[in-house]
N, C-alpha and C. Protein backbone atom coordinates (compact mmCIF):
# COMPACT_ATOMS: atom_id res chain seq x y z
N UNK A 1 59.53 110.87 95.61
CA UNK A 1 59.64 110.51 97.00
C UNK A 1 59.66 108.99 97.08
N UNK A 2 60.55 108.29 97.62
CA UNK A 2 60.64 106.83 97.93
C UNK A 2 60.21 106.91 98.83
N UNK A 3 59.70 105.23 99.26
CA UNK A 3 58.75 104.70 100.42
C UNK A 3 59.63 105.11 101.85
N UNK A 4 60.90 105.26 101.63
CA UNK A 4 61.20 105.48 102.90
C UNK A 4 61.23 107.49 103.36
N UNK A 5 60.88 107.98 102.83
CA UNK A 5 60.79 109.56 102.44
C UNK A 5 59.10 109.35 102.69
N UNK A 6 58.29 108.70 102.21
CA UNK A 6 56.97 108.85 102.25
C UNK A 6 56.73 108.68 104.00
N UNK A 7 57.25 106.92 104.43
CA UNK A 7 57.38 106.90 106.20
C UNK A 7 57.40 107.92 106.73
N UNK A 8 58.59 108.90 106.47
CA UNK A 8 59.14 109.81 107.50
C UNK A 8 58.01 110.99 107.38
N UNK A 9 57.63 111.21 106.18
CA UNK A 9 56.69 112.08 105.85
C UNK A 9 55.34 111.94 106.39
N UNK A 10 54.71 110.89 106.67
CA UNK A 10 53.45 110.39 107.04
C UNK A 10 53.76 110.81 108.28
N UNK A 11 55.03 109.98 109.58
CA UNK A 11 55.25 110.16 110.47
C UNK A 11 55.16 111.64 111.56
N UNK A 12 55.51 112.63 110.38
CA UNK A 12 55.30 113.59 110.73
C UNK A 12 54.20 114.09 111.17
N UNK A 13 53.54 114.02 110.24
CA UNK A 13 52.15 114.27 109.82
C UNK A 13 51.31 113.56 111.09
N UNK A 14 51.27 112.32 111.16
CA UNK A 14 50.84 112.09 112.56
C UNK A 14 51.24 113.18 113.69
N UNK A 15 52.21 113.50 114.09
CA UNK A 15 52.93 113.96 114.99
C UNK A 15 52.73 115.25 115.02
N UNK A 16 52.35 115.98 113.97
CA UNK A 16 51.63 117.61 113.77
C UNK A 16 50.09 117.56 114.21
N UNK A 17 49.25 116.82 113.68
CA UNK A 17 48.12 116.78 113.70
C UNK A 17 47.32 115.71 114.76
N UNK A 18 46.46 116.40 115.36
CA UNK A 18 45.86 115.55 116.62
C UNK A 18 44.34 115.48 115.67
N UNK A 19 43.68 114.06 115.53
CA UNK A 19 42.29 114.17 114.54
C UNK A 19 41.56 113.42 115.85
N UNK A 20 40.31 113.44 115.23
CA UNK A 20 39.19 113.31 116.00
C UNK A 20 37.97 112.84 114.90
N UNK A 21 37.78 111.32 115.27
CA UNK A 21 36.85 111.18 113.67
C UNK A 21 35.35 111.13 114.14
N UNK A 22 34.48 111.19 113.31
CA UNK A 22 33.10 111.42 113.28
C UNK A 22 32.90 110.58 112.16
N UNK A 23 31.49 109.42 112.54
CA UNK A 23 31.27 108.04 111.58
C UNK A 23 29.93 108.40 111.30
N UNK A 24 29.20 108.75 109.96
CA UNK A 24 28.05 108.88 109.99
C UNK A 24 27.40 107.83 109.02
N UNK A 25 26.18 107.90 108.46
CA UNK A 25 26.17 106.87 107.17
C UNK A 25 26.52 107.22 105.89
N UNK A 26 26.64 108.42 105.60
CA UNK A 26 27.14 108.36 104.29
C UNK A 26 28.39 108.89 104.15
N UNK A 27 29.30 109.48 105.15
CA UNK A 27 30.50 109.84 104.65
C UNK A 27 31.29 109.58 106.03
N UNK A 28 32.69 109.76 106.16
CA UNK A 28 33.37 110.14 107.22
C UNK A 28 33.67 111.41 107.48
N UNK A 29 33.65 111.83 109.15
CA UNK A 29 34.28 113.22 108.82
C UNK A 29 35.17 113.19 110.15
N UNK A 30 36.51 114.10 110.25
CA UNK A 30 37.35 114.36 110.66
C UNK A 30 37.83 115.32 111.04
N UNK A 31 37.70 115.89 112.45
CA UNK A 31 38.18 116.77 112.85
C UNK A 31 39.88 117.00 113.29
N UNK A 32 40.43 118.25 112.48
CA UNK A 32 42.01 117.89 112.49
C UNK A 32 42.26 118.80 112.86
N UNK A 33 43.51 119.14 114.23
CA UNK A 33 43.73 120.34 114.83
C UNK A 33 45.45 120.43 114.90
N UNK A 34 45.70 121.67 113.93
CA UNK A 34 47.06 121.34 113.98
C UNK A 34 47.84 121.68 115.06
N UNK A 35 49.15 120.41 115.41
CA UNK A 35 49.64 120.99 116.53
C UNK A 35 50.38 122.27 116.97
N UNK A 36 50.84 123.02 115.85
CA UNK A 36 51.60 123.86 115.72
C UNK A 36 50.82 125.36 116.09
N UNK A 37 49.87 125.61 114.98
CA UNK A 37 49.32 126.68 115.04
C UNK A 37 48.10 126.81 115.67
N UNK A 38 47.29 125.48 115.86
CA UNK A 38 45.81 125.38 116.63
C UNK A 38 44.75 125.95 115.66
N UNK A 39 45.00 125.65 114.40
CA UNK A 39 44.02 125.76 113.69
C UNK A 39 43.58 124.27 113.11
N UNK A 40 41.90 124.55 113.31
CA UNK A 40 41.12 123.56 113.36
C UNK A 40 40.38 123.08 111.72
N UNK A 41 40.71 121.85 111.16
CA UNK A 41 40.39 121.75 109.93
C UNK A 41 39.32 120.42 109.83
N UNK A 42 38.44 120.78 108.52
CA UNK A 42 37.29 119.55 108.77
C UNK A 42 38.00 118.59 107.55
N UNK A 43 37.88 117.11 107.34
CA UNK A 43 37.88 116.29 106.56
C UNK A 43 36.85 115.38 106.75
N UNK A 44 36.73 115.37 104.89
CA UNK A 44 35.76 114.56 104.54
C UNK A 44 35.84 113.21 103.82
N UNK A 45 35.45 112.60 103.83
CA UNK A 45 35.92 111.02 103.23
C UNK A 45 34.37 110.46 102.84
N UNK A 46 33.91 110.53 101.42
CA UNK A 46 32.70 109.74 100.98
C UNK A 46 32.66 107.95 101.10
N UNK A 47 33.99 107.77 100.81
CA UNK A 47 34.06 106.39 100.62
C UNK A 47 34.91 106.03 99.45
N UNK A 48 35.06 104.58 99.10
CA UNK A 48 35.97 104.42 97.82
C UNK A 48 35.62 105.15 96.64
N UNK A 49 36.47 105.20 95.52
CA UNK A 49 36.33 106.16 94.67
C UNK A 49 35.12 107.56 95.22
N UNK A 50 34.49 108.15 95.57
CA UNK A 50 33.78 109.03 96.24
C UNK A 50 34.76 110.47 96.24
N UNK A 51 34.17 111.61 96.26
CA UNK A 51 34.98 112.68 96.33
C UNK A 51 35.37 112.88 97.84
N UNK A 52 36.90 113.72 97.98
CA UNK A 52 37.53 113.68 99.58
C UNK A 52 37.96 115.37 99.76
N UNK A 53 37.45 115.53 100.85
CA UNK A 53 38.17 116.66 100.76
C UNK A 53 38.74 117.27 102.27
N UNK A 54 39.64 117.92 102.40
CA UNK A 54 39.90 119.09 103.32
C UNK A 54 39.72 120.52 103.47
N UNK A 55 38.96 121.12 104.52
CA UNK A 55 38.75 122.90 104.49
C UNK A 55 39.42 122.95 106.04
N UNK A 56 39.85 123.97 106.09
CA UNK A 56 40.02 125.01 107.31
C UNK A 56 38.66 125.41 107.95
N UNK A 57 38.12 125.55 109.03
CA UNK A 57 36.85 125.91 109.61
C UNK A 57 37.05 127.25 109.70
N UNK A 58 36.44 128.16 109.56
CA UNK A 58 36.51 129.77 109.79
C UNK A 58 35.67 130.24 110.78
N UNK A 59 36.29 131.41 111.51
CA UNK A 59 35.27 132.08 112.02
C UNK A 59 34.19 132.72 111.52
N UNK A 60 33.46 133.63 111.94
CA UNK A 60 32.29 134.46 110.97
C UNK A 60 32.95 135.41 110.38
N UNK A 61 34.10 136.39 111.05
CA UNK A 61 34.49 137.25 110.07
C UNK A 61 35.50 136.63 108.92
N UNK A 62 35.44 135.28 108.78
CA UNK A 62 36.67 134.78 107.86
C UNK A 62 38.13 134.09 108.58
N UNK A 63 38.45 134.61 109.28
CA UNK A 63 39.69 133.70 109.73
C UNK A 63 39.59 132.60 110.54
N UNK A 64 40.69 131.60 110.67
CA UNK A 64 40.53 130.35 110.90
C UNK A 64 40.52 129.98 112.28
N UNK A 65 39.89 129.34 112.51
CA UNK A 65 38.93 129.07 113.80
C UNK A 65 40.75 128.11 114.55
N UNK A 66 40.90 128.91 115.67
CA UNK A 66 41.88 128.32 116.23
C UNK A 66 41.38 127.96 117.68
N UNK A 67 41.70 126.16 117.35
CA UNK A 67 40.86 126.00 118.78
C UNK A 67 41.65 126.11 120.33
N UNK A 68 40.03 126.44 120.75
CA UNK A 68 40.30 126.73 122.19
C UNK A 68 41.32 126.37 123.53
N UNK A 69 41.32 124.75 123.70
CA UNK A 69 41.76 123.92 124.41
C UNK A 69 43.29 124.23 123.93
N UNK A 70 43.87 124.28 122.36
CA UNK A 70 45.43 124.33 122.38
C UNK A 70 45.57 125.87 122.27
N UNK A 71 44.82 126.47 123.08
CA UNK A 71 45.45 127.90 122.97
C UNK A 71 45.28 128.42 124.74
N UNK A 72 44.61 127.72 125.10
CA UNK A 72 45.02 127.36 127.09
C UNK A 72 46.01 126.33 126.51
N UNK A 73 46.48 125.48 126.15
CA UNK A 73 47.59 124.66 126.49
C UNK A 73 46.51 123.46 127.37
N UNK A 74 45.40 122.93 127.35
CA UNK A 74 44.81 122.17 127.92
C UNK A 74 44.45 121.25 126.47
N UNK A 75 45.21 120.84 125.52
CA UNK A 75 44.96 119.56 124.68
C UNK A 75 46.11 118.27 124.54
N UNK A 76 45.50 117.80 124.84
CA UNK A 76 46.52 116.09 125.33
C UNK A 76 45.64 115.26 124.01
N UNK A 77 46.70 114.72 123.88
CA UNK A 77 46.64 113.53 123.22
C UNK A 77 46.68 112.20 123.40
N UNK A 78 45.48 111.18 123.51
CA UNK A 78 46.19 109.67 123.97
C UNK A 78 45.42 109.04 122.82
N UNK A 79 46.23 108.21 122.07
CA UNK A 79 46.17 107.00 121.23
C UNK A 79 45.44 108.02 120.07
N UNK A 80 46.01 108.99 119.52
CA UNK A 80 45.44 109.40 118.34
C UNK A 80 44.26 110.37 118.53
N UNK A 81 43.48 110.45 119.52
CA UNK A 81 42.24 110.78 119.94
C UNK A 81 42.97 112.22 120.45
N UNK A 82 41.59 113.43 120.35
CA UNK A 82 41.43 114.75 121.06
C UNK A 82 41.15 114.15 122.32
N UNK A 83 41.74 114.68 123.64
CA UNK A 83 41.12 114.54 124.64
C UNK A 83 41.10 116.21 125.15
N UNK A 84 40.10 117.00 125.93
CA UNK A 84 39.97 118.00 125.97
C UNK A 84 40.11 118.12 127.50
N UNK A 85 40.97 118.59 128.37
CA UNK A 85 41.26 118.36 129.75
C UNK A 85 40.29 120.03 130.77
N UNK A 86 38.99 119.53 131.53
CA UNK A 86 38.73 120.92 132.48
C UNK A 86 39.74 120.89 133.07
């Protein structure tokens, strides 16, 4: 993939996914809700070299927690941020 294939690729990726970050002291975490299907995924970020990861959130019986707000059609997006509209 060349840098200009990577752009378009990242670009996307913004444009699918609405995140929502959470700053604690020892790691980052990230709430990511895809735009497509409304399934809700956690990311984790320790820090430099540090282990990173992504999961899907599940319900209790196992399947993936599809959130609420994009399944009324009540999730907007401004500047990158979840905004959750009553």
């Amino acid at each position: 993939m060349d840098k200009k294939q990577l752009k378009e690729y990242q670009k996307q990726l913004r444009e699918r996914f609405f995140s929502v970050r959470f700053d604690n002291k020892k790691q980052n975490l990230v709430l990511l809700v895809d735009r497509e299907t409304g399934v809700e995924y956690l990311g984790v970020t320790a820090g430099l070299g540090d282990p990173s990861g992504i999961t899907p959130l599940l319900n209790t019986d196992g399947t993936p927690k599809i959130n609420t707000e994009w399944q009324n059609h009540q999730l907007y997006i401004r500047k990158q941020r979840l905004l959750f509209i009553d």
